[in-house]
Structure formats: structure tokens, C-alpha cells
C-alpha atoms as a PDB file:
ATOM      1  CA  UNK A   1     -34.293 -35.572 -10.957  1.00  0.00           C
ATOM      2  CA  UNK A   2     -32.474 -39.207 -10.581  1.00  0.00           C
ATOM      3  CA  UNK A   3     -30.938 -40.362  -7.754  1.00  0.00           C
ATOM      4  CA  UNK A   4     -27.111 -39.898  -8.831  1.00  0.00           C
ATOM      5  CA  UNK A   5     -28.446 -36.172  -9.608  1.00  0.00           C
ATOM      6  CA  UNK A   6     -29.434 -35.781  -5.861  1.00  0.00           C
ATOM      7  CA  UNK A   7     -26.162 -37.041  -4.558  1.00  0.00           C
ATOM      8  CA  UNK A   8     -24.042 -34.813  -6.539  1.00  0.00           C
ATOM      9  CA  UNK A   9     -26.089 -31.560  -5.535  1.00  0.00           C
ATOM     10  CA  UNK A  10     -26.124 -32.895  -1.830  1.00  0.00           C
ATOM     11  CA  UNK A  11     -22.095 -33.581  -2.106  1.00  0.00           C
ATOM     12  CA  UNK A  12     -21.907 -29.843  -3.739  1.00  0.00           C
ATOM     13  CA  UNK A  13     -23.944 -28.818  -0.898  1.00  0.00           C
ATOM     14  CA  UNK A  14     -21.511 -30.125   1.716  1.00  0.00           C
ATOM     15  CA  UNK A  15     -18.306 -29.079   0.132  1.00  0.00           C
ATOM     16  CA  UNK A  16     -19.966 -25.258   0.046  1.00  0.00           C
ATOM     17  CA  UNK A  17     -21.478 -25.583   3.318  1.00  0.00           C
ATOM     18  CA  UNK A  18     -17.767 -24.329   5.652  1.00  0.00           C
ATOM     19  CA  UNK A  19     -17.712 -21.120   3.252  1.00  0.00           C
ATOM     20  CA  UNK A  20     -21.778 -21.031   3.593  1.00  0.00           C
ATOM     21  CA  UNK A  21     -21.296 -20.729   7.451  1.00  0.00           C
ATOM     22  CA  UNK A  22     -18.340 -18.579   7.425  1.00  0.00           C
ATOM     23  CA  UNK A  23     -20.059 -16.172   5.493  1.00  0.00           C
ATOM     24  CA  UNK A  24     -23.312 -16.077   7.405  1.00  0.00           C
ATOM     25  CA  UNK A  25     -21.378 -15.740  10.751  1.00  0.00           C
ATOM     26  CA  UNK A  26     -19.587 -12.612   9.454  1.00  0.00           C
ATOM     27  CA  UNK A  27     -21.410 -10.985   7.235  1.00  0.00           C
ATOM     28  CA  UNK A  28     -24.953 -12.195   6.432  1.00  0.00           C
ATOM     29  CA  UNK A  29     -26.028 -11.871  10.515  1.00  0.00           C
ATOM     30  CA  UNK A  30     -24.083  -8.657  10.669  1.00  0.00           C
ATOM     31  CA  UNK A  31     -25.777  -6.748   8.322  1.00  0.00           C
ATOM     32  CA  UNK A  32     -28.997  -8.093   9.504  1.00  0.00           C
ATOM     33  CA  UNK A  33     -28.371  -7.131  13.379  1.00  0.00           C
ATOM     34  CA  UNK A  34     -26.957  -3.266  11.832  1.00  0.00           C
ATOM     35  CA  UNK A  35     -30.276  -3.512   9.775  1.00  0.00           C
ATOM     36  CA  UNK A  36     -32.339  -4.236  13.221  1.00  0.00           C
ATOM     37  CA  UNK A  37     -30.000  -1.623  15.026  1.00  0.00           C
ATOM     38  CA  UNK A  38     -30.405   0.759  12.640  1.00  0.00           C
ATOM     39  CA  UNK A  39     -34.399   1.641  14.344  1.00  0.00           C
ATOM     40  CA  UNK A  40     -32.950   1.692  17.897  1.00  0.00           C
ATOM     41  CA  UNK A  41     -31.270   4.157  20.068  1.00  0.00           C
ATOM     42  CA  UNK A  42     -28.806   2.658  21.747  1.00  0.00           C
ATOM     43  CA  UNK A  43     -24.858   4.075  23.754  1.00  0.00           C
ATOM     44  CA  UNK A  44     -23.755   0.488  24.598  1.00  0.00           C
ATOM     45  CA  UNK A  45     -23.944   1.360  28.459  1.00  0.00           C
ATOM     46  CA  UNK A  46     -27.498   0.464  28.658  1.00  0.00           C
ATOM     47  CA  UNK A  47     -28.516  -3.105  28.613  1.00  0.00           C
ATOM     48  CA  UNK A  48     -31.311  -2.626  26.282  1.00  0.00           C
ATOM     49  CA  UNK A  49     -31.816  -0.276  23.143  1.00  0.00           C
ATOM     50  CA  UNK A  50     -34.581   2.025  22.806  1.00  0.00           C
ATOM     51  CA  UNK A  51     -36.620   1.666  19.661  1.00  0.00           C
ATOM     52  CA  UNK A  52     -37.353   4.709  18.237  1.00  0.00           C
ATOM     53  CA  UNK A  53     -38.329   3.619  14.586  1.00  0.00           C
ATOM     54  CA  UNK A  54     -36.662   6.083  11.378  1.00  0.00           C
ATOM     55  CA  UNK A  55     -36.114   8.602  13.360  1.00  0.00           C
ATOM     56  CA  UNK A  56     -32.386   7.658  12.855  1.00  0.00           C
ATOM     57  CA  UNK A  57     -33.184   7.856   9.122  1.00  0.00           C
ATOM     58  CA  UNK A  58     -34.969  11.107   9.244  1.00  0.00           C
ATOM     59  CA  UNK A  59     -32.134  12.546  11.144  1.00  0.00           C
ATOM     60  CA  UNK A  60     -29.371  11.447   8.854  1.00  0.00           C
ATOM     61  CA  UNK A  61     -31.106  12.519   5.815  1.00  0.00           C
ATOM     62  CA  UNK A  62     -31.614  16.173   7.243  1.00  0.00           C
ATOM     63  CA  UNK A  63     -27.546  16.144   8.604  1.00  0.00           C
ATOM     64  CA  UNK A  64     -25.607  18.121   6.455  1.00  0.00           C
ATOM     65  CA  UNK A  65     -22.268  16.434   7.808  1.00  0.00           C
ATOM     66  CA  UNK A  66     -23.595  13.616   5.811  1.00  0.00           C
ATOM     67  CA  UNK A  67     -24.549  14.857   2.859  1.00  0.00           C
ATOM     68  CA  UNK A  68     -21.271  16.308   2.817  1.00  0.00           C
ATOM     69  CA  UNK A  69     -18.967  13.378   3.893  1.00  0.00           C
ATOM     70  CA  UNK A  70     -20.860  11.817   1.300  1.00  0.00           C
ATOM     71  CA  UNK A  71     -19.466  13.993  -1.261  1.00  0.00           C
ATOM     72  CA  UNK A  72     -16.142  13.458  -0.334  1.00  0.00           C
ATOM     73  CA  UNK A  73     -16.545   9.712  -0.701  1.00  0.00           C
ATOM     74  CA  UNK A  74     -17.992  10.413  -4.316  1.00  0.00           C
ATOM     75  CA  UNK A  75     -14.813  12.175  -5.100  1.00  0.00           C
ATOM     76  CA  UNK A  76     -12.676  10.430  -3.280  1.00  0.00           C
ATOM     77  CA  UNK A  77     -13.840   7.337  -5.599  1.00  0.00           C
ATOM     78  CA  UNK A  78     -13.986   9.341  -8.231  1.00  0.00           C
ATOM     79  CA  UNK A  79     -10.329  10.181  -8.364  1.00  0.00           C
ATOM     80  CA  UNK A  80      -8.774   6.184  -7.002  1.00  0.00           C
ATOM     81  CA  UNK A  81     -10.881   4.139  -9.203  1.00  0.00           C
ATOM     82  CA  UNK A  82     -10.481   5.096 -12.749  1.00  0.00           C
ATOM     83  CA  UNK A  83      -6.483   6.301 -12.422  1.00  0.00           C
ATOM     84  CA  UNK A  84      -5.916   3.205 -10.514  1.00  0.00           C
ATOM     85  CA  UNK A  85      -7.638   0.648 -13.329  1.00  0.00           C
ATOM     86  CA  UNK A  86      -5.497   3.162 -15.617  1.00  0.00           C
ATOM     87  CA  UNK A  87      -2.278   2.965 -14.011  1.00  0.00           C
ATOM     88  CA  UNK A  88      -2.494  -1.004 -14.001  1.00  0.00           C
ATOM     89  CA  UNK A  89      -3.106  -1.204 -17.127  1.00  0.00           C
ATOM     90  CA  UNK A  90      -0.330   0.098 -18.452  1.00  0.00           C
ATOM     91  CA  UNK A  91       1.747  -1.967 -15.853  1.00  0.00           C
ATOM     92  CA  UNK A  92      -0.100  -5.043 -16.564  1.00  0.00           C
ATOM     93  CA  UNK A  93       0.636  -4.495 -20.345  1.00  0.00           C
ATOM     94  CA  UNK A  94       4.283  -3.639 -19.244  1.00  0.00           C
ATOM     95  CA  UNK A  95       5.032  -6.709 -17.139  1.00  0.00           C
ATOM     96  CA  UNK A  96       3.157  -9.060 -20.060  1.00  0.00           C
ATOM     97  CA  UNK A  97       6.216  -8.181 -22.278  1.00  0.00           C
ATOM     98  CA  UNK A  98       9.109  -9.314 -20.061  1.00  0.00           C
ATOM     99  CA  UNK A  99      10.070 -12.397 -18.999  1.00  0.00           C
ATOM    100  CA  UNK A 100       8.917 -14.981 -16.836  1.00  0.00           C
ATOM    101  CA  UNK A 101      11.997 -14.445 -14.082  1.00  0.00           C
ATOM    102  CA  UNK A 102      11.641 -10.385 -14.146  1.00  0.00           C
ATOM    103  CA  UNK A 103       7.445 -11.200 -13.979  1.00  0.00           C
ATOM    104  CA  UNK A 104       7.860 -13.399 -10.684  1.00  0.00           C
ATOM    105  CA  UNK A 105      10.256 -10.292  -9.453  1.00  0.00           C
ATOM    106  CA  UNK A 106       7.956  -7.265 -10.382  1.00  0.00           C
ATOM    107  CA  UNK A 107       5.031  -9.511  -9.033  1.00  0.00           C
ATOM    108  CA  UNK A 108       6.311  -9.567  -5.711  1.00  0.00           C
ATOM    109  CA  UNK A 109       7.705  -6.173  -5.946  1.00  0.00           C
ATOM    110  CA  UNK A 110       4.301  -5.178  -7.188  1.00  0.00           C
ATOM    111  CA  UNK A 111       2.266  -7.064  -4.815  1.00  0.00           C
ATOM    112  CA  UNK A 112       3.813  -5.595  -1.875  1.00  0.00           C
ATOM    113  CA  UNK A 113       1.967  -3.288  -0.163  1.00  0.00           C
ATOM    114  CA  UNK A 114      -0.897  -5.149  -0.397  1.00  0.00           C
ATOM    115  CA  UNK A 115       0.552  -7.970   2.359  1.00  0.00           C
ATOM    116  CA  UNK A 116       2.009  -4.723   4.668  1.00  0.00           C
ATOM    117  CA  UNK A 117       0.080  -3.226   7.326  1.00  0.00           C
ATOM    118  CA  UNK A 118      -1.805  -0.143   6.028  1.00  0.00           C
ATOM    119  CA  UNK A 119      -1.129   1.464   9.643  1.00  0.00           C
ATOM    120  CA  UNK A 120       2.845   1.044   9.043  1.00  0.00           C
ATOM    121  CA  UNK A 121       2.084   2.104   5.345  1.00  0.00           C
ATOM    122  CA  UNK A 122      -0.171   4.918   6.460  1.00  0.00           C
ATOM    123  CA  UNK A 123       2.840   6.228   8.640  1.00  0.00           C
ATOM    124  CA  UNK A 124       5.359   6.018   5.919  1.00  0.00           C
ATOM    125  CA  UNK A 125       3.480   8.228   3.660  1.00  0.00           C
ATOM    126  CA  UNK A 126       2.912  10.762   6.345  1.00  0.00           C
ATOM    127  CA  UNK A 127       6.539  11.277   6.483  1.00  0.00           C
ATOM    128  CA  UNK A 128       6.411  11.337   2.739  1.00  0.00           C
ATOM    129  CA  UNK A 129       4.025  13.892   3.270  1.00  0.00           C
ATOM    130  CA  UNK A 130       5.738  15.904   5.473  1.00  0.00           C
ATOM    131  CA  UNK A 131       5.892  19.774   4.684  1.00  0.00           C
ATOM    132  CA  UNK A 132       9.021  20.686   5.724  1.00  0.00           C
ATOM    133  CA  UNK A 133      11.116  17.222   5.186  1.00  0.00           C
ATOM    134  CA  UNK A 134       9.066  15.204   3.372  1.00  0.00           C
ATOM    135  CA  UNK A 135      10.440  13.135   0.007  1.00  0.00           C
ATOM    136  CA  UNK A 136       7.159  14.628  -2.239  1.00  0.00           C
ATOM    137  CA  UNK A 137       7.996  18.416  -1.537  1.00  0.00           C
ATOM    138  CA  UNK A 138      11.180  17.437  -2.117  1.00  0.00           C
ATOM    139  CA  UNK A 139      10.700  16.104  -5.629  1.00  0.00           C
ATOM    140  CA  UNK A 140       8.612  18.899  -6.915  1.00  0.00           C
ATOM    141  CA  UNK A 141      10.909  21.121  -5.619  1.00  0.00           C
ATOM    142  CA  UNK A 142      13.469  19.847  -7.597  1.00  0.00           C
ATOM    143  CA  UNK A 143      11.498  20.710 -10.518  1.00  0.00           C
ATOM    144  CA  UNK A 144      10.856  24.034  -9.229  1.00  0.00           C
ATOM    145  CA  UNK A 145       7.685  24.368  -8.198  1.00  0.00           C
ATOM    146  CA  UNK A 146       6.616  25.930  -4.436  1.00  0.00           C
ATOM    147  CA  UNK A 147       6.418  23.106  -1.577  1.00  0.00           C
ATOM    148  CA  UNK A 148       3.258  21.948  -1.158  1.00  0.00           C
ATOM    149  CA  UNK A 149       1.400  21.482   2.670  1.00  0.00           C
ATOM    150  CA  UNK A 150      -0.173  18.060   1.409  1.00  0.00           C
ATOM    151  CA  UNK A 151      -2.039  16.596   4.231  1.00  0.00           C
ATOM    152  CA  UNK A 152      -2.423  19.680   5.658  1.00  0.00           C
ATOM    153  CA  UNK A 153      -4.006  21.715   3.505  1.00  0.00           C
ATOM    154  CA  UNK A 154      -7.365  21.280   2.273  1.00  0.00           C
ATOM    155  CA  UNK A 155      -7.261  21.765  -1.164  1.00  0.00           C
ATOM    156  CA  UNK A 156      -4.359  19.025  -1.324  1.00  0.00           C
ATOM    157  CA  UNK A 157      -5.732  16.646   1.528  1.00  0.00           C
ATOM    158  CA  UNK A 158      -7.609  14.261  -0.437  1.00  0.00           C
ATOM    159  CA  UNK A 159      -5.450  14.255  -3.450  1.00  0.00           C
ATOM    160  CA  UNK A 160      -2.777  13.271  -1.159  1.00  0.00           C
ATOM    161  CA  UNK A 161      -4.858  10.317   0.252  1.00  0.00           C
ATOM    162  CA  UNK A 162      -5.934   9.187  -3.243  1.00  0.00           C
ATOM    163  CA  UNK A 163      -2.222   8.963  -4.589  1.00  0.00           C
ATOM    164  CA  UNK A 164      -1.366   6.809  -1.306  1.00  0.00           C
ATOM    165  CA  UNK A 165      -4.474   4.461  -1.795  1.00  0.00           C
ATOM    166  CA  UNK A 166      -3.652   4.072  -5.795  1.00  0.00           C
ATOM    167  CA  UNK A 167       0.049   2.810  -4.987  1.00  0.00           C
ATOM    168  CA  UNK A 168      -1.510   0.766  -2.143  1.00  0.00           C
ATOM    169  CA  UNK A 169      -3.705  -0.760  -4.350  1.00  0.00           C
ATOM    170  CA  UNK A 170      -1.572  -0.694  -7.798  1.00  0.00           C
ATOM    171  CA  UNK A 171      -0.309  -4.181  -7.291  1.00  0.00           C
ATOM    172  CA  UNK A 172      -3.648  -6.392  -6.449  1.00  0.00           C
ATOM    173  CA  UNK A 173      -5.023  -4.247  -9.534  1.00  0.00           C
ATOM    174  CA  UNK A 174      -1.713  -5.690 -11.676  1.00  0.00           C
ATOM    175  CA  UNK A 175      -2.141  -9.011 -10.462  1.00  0.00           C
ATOM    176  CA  UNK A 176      -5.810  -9.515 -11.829  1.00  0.00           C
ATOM    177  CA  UNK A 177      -5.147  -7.368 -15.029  1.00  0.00           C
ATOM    178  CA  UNK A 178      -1.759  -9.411 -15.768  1.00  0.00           C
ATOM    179  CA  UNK A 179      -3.905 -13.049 -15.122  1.00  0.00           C
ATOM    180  CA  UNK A 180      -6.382 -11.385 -17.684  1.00  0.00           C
ATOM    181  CA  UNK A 181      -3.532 -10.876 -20.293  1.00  0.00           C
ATOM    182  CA  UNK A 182      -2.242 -14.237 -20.179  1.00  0.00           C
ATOM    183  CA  UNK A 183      -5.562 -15.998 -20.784  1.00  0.00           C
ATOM    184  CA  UNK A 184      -5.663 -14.290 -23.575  1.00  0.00           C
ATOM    185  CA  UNK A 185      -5.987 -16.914 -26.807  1.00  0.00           C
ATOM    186  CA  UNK A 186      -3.020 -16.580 -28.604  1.00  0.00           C
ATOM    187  CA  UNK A 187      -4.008 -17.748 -31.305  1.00  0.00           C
ATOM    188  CA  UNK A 188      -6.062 -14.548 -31.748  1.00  0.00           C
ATOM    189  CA  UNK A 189      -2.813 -12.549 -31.336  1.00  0.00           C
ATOM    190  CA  UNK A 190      -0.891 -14.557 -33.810  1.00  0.00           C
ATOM    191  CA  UNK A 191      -3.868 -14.435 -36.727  1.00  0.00           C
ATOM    192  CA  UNK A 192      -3.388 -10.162 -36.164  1.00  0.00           C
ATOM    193  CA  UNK A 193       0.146 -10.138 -36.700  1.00  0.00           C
ATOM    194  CA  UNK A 194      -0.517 -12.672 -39.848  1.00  0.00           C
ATOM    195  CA  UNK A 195      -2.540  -9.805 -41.026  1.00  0.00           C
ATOM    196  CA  UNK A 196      -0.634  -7.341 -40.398  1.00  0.00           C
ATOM    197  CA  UNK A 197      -2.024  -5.390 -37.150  1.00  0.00           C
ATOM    198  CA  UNK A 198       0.884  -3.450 -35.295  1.00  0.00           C
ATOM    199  CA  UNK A 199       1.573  -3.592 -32.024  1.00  0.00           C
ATOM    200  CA  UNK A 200      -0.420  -0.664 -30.976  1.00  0.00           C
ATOM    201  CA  UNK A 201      -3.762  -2.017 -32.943  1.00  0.00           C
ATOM    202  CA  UNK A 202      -2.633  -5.558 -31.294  1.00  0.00           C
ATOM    203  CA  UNK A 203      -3.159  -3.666 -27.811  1.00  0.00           C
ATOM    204  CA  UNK A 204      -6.287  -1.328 -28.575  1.00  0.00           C
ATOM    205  CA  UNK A 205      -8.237  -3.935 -30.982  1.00  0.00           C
ATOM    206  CA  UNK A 206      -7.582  -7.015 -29.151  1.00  0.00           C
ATOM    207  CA  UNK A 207      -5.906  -7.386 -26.042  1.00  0.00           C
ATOM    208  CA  UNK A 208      -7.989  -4.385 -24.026  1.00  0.00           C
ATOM    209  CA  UNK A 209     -11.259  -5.780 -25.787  1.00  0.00           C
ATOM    210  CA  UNK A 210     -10.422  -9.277 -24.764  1.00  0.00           C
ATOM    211  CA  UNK A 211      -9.415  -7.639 -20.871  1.00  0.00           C
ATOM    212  CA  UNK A 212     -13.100  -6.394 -20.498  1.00  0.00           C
ATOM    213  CA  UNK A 213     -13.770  -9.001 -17.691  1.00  0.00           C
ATOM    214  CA  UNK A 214     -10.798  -8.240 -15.883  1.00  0.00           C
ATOM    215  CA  UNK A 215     -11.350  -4.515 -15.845  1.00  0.00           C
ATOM    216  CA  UNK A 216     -15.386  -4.754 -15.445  1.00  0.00           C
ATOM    217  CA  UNK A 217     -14.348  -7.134 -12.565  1.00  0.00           C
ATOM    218  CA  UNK A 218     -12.043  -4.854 -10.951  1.00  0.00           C
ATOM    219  CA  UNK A 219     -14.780  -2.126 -11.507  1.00  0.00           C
ATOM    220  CA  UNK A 220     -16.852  -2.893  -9.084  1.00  0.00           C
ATOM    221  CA  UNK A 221     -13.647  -4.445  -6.769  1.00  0.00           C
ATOM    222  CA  UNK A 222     -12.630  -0.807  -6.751  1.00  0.00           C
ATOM    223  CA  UNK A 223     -15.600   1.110  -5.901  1.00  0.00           C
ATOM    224  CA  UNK A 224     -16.103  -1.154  -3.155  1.00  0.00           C
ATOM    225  CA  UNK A 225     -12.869  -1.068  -1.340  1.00  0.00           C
ATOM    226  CA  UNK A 226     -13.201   3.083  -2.000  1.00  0.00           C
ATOM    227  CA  UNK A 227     -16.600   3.413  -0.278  1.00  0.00           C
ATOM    228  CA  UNK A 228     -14.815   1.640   3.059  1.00  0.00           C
ATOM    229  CA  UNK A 229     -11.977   3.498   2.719  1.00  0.00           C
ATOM    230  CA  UNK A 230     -11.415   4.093   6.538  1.00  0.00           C
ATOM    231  CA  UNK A 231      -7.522   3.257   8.467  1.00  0.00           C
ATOM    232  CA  UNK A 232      -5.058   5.154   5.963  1.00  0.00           C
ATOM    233  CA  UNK A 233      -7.678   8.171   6.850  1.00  0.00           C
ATOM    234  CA  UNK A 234      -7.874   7.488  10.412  1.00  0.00           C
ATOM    235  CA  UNK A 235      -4.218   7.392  10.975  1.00  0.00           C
ATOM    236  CA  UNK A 236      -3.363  10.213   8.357  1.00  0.00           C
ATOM    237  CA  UNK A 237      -5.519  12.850   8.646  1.00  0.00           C
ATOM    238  CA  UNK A 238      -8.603  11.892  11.000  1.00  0.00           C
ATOM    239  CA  UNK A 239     -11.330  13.343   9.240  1.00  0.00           C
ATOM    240  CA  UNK A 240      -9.353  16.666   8.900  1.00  0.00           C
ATOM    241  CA  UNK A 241      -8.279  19.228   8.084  1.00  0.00           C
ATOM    242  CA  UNK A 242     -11.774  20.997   8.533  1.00  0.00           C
ATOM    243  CA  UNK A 243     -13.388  17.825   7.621  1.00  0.00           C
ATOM    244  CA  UNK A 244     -11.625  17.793   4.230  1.00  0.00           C
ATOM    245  CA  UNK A 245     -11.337  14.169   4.226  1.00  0.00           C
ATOM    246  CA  UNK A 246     -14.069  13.239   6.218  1.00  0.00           C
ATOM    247  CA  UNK A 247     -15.037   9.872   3.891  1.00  0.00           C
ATOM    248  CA  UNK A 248     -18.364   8.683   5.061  1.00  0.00           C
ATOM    249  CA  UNK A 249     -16.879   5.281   6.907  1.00  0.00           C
ATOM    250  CA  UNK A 250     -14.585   7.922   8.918  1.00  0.00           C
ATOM    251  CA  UNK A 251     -18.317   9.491  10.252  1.00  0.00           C
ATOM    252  CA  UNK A 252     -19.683   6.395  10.837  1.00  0.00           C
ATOM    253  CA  UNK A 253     -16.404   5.096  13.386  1.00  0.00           C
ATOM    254  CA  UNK A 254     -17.017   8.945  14.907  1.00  0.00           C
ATOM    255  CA  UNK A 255     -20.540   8.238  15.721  1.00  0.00           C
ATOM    256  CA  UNK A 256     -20.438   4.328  16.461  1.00  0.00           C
ATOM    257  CA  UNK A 257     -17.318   4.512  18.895  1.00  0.00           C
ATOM    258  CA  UNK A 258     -16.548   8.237  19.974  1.00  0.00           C
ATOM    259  CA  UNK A 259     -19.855   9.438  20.424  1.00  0.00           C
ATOM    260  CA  UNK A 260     -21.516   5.311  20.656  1.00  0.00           C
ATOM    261  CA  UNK A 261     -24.394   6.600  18.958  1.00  0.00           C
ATOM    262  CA  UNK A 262     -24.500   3.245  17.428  1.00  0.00           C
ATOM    263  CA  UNK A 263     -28.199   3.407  16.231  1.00  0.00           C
ATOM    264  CA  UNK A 264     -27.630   6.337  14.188  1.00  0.00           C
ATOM    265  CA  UNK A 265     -23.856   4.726  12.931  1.00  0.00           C
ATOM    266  CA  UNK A 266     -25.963   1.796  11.752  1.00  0.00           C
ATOM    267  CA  UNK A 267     -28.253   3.927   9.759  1.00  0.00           C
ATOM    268  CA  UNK A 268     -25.132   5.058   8.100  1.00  0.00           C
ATOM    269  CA  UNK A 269     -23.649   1.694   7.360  1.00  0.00           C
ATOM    270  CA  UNK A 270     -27.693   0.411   6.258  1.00  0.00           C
ATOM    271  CA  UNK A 271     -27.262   3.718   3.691  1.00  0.00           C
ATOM    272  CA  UNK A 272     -24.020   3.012   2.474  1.00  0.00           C
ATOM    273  CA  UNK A 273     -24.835  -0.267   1.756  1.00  0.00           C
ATOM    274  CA  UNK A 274     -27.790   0.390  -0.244  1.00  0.00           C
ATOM    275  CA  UNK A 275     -25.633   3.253  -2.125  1.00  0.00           C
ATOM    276  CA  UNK A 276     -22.568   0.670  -3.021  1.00  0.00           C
ATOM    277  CA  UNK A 277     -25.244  -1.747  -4.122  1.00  0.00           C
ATOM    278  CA  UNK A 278     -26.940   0.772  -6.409  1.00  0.00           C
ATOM    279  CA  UNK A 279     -23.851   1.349  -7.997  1.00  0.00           C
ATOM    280  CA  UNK A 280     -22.593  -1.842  -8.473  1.00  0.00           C
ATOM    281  CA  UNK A 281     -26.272  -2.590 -10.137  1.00  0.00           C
ATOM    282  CA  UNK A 282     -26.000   0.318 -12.203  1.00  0.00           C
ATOM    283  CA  UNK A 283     -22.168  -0.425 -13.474  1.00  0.00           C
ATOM    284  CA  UNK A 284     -23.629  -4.584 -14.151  1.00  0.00           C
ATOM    285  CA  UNK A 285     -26.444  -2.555 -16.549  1.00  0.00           C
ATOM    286  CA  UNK A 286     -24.595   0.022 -18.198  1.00  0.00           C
ATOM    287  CA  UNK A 287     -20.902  -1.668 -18.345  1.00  0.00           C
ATOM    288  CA  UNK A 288     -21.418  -5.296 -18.063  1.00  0.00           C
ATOM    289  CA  UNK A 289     -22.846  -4.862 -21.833  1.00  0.00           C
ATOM    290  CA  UNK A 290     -19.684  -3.448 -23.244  1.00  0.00           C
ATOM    291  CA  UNK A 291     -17.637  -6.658 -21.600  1.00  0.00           C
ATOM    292  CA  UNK A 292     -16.189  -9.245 -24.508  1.00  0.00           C
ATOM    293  CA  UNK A 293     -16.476 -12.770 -22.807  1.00  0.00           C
ATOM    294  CA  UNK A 294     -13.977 -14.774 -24.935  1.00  0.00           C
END
């Protein structure tokens, strides 16, 4: 390697080196000291944990509360993540028509919720929620169908914490899915029309297939940000009712700061790290094939 090769790695070295530290101050050593934690007792009132090896493992893996928050958080995700990539894309394919002054509007519009508090959100949408004078039983009702106990009921709990978290999230999702659109070449749009493809072939032939980075990338985006799902939770519903919405994060704050078990907390977090990273694996195998790289 020359000389002039040296100084240009050393020079990209440098430039990376404030993100470098940044992200080995908050999350690299992190992880590391939860990893370390993870094989000691500890409260927080005594100076020094107690090492006590997997027996935090072997504990957690025989709790049924985990096992079962677990498959909350499986369902949870399994409900936000493919109706939210769904629900953007239509938006995304929506907002692509208009033009460029409505875009900047719907952006913002769009883009919203993202920049407000999801405490303040969270306490909108409880009022939204309510039973007796909330705006959702009050739309369905119009329609004619029975009012509906939402967040306190469990067979409507979670659903009503997955519709809150899709609109929370529908803008970010347009955003990426909109940039997608307009990278697209047009010159592959224009040789479709020129041979006749429709509008809906235009969409389903070309512009989705051409999207599969977008969408791939806010695959995995998505299941992570469902798998910490924690403050809409903790202000809505706590856990509750009858553990109904008990996502897995939500057991791990109940352990690590109400009950400072915070060996056994860590052994969570160390598990649900290795299960996000699984999956994210898994979708780069089995999805990143289908993805068209232009």
C-alpha cells in the first residue's frame, strides 16, 4: 500500500473517529457491562454484585412470564410491521403523484408525530381511547356497531396499541419509502409507458420492484423499533390489563427498576438482543435475496 493510500485511510479514520467514540460510549460499553451484569446478582443498594453465574439464565428460561411477554412482543410485531410498511406504501405512492408544494405540506404533516413527545402522544390516544367519550367509540358507533372498551379490555388492548404505534410511525415509514420513489430512474418509467404498460403494471412491475431496498431497509428498521417498544405501553396501559400487553421491554423496566433485580433485567435485555439479531440475520438470508439493487 503507497504512501498517499495510508494518508487517505488515516484521514478516513479521523473523520469516523467522533461517531466511532460516540457509539462506543453509548452503546458498544453498554451492552458489554449488561453482558457482564447479566451473571451477577445485584439490587443497586449494595456496593458490589454477587456473581452467581447462569443462574439468571436458567431462571428466565424456566419463567413463564417470559415466555409469555415474549409472545406478546411476537404479535405485537407481528401486527405493526407489515400493516405499517403497507400503509406507507400506499401513501408513499400517493404523495409521489402530487406536487412538489402539496409534497413539502403532507411531508411535514406526515412527519409529525415522529418530532412530538410519545408521552404527550401516548396521552392523546388514551383519550381517543376512552370508553365512554372517546373519538374511536365514537366513530364506530356511528356506523353502528357496539362501543368498544379498547385499552381496557384484553382482547382489544394490543390492537389498540398497534394502531397508535402504526400512525406514530406512518410518517418516518413515508419519508424513506417516498426518497425510494424518487430515485427511481425515470428513464425506466418512461421506456414502460413507450411500451405500453398502464399505470397499475407501472406500479406492480417496476416501481415496487425497484423500492425493494427501501422496504427491505425499513424491514429490519421496523422489527427493531417493535422489539423496544416500551413508553406508549408504560403510559397507556402498564403492562395491563392482566398482562395483556406486557411486551417483553415493559418486563424488563419491571424487574430492572421496580423490583432492581437488575442481574436478572440484564439477562432479559442479553436475550432480546440475541433474538432481534437472529431475526434481522434471518430477514438479510431469506429477504435480502428478493431485493432489486438498481
Amino acid at each position: 500500500m503507497s504512501l498517499k493510500s495510508w494518508k487517505t485511510n488515516i484521514a478516513g479514520y479521523l473523520l469516523l473517529a467522533p461517531s466511532l467514540l460516540v457509539i462506543a460510549i453509548f452503546v458498544l460499553i453498554p451492552v458489554l457491562y449488561s453482558a457482564g451484569l447479566s451473571l451477577y446478582s445485584w439490587d443497586m443498594l449494595r456496593p458490589t454484585p454477587t456473581f452467581v453465574g447462569v443462574d439468571n439464565y436458567q431462571r428466565l428460561f424456566t419463567n413463564e412470564e417470559f415466555y409469555h411477554s415474549l409472545k406478546i412482543t411476537f404479535l405485537f410485531a407481528a401486527m405493526t410491521v407489515p400493516l405499517s410498511m403497507l400503509i406507507a406504501l400506499i401513501f408513499a405512492l400517493l404523495l409521489d403523484q402530487g406536487s412538489k408544494k402539496l409534497m413539502i405540506t403532507y411531508r411535514s404533516m406526515f412527519f409529525a408525530p415522529m418530532v412530538t413527545s410519545t408521552v404527550a402522544i401516548s396521552v392523546v390516544w388514551m383519550f381517543i381511547f376512552h370508553p365512554d367519550y372517546g373519538l374511536a367509540n365514537a366513530i364506530i358507533e356511528s356506523f353502528g356497531f357496539k362501543p368498544l372498551r379498547w385499552l381496557n379490555d384484553t382482547n382489544t388492548s394490543l390492537m389498540s396499541l398497534a394502531i397508535m404505534s402504526i400512525w406514530k410511525t406512518l410518517g418516518y415509514n413515508v419519508i424513506i419509502l417516498l426518497a425510494g420513489l424518487q430515485n427511481t430512474d425515470s428513464s425506466v418509467l418512461e421506456a414502460a409507458k413507450v411500451d405500453g404498460a398502464n399505470k397499475w403494471q407501472i406500479v406492480t412491475r417496476i416501481r415496487i420492484p425497484l423500492l425493494t431496498p427501501s422496504l427491505f431497509l425499513l424491514l429490519i428498521l421496523l422489527t427493531i423499533e417493535q422489539f423496544q417498544t416500551f413508553t406508549q405501553v408504560n403510559v397507556m396501559t402498564k403492562g395491563g390489563p392482566a398482562k395483556s400487553t406486557e411486551l417483553v421491554v415493559v418486563q424488563l423496566y419491571h424487574y430492572a427498576f421496580e423490583l432492581f433485580q437488575m442481574g436478572y433485567a440484564s439477562a432479559i435485555s442479553m436475550v432480546i438482543f440475541a433474538i432481534v439479531l437472529l431475526l434481522v440475520v434471518l430477514q438479510m438470508i431469506v429477504v435480502g435475496r428478493k431485493v432489486h439493487y438498481q
